[in-house]
C-alpha atoms as a PDB file:
ATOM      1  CA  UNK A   1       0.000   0.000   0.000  1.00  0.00           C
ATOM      2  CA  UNK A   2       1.229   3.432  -1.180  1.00  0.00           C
ATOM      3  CA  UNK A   3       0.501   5.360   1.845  1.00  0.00           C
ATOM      4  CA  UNK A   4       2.397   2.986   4.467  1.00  0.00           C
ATOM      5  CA  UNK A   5       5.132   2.701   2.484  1.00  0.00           C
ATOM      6  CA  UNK A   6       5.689   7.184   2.059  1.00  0.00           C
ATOM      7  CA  UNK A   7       4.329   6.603   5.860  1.00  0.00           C
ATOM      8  CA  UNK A   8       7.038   4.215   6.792  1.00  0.00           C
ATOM      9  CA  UNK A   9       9.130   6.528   4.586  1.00  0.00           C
ATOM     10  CA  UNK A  10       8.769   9.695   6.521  1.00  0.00           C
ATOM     11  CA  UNK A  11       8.994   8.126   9.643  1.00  0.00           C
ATOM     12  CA  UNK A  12      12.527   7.181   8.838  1.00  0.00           C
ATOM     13  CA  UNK A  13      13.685  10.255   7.382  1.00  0.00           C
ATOM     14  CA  UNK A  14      12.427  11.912  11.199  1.00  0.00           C
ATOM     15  CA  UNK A  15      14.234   9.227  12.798  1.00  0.00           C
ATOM     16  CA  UNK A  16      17.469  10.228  11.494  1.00  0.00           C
ATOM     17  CA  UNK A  17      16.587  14.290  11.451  1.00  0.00           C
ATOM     18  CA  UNK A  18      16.248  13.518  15.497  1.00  0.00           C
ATOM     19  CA  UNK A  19      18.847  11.054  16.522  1.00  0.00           C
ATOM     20  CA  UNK A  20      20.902  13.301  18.555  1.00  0.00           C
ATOM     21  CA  UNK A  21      17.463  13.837  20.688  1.00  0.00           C
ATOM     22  CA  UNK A  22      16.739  10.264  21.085  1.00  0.00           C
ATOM     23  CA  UNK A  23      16.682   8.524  24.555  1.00  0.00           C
ATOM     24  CA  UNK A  24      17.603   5.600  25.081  1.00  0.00           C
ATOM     25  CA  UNK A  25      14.091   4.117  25.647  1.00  0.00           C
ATOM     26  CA  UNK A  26      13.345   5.542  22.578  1.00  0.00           C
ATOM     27  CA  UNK A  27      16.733   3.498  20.834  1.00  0.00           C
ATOM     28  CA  UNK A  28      15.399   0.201  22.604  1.00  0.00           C
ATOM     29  CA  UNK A  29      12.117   1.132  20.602  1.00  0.00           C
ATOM     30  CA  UNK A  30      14.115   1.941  17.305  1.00  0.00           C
ATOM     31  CA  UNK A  31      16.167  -1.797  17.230  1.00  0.00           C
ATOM     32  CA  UNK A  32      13.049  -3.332  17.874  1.00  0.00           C
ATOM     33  CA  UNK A  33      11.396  -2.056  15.125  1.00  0.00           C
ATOM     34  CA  UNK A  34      14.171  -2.378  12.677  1.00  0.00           C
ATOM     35  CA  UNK A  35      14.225  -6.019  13.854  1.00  0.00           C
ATOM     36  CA  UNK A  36      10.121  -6.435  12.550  1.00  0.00           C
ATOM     37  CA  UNK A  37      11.450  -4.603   9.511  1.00  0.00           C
ATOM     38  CA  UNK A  38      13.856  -7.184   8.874  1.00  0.00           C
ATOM     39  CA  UNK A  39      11.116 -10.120   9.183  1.00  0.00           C
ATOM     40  CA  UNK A  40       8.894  -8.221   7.390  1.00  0.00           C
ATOM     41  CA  UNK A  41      11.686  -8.568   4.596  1.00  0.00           C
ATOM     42  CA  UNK A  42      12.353 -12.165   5.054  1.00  0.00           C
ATOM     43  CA  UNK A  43       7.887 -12.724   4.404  1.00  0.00           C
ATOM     44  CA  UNK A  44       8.440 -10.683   1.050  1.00  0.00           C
ATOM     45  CA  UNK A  45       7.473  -7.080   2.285  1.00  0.00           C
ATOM     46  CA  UNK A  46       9.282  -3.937   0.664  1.00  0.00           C
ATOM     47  CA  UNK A  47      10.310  -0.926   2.593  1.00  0.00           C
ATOM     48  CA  UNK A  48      11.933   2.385   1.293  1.00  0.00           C
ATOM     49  CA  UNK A  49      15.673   2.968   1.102  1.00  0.00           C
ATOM     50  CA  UNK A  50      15.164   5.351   4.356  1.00  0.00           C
ATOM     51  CA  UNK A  51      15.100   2.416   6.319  1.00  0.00           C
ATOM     52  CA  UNK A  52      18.147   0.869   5.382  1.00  0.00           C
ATOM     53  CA  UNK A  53      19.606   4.652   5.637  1.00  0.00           C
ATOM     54  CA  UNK A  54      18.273   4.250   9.561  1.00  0.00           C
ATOM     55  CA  UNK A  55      19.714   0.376  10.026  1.00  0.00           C
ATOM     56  CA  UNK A  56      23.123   1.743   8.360  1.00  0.00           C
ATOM     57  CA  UNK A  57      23.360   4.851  10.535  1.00  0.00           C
ATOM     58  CA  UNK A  58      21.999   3.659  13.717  1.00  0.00           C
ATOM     59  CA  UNK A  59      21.763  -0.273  13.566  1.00  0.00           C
ATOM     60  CA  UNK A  60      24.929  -0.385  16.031  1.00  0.00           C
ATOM     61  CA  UNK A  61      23.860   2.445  18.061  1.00  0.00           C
ATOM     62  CA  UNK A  62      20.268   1.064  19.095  1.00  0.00           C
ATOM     63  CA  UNK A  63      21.450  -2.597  19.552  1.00  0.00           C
ATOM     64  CA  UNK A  64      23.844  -1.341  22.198  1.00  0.00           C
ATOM     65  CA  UNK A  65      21.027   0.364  24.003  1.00  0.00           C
ATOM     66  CA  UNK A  66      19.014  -2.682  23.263  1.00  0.00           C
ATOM     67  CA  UNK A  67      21.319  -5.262  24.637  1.00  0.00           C
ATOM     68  CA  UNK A  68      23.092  -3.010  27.492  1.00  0.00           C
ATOM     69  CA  UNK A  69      23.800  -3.537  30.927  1.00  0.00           C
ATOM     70  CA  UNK A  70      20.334  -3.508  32.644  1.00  0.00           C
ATOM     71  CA  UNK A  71      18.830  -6.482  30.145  1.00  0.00           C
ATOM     72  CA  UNK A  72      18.428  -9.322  31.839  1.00  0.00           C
ATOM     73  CA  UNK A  73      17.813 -12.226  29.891  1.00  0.00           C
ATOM     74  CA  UNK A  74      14.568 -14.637  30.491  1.00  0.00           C
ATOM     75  CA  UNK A  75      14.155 -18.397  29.892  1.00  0.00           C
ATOM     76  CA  UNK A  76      11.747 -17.318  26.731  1.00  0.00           C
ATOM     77  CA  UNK A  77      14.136 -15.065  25.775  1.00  0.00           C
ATOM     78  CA  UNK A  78      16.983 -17.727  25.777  1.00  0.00           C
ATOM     79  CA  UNK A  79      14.567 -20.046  24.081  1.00  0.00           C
ATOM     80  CA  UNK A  80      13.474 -18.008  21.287  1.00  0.00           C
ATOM     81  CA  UNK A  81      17.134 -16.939  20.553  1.00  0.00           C
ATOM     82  CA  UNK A  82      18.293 -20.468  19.849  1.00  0.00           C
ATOM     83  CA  UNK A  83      14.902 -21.124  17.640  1.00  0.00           C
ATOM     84  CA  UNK A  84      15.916 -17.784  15.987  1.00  0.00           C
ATOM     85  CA  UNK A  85      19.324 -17.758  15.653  1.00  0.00           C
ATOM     86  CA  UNK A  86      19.773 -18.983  11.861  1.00  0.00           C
ATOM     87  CA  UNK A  87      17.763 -15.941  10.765  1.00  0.00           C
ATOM     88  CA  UNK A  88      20.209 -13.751   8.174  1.00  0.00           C
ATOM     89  CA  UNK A  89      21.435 -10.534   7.803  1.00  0.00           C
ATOM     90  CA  UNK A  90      20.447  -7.521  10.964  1.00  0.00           C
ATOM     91  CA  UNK A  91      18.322  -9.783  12.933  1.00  0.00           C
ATOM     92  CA  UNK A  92      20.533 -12.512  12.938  1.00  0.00           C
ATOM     93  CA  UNK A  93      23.512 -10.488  14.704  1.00  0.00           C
ATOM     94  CA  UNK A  94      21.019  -8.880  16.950  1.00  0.00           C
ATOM     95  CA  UNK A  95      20.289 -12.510  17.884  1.00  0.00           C
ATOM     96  CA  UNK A  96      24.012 -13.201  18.337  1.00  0.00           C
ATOM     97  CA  UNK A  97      24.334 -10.139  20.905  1.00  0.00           C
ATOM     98  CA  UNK A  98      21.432 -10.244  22.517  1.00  0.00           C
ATOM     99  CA  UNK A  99      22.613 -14.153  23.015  1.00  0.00           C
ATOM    100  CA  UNK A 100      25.841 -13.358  24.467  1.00  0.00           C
ATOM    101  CA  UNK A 101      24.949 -11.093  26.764  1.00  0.00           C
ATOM    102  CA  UNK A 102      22.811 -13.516  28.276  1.00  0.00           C
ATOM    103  CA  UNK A 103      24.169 -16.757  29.487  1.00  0.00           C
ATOM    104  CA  UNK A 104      22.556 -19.567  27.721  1.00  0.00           C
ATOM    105  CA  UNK A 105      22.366 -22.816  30.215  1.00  0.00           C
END
């Protein structure tokens, strides 16, 4: 649909217009959503070249806030990370952090 995609469009674009304004909550926010953007890719969506611009620009950043020192890691979370963790490109290294920083048993 047209209007998501210039939607989805402009919502990028502001992303990376504010990024020196961002908290971190709002980073946290950011990875996740690049993460749905990458399965949303893998099921055959499309998405504008603004949101690579945001992975390329702020992938690193946002994962960091993502995975940092107050996440603590869950049994589901551990779970889902193994099931997940053959998934390519973004959302597999994602995986591979998030999985590191939380001891698998």
């Amino acid at each position: 649909d047209r209007f998501l995609f210039d939607l989805i469009d402009r919502l990028a674009a502001r992303v990376l217009e504010i990024r020196d304004k961002l908290t971190l909550e709002a980073k946290r926010q950011l990875h996740q959503w690049l993460l749905s953007c990458d399965l949303d890719l893998v099921s055959g969506a499309s998405f504008p070249s603004s949101v690579s611009c945001v992975k390329q620009e702020m992938g690193e950043e946002c994962l960091q806030a993502f995975c940092g020192d107050a996440t603590r890691g869950s049994q589901l979370q551990r779970d889902v990370a193994r099931v997940l963790a053959g998934f390519p490109g973004f959302f597999a290294r994602a995986l591979r952090r998030a999985v590191s920083e939380v001891e698998i048993k």
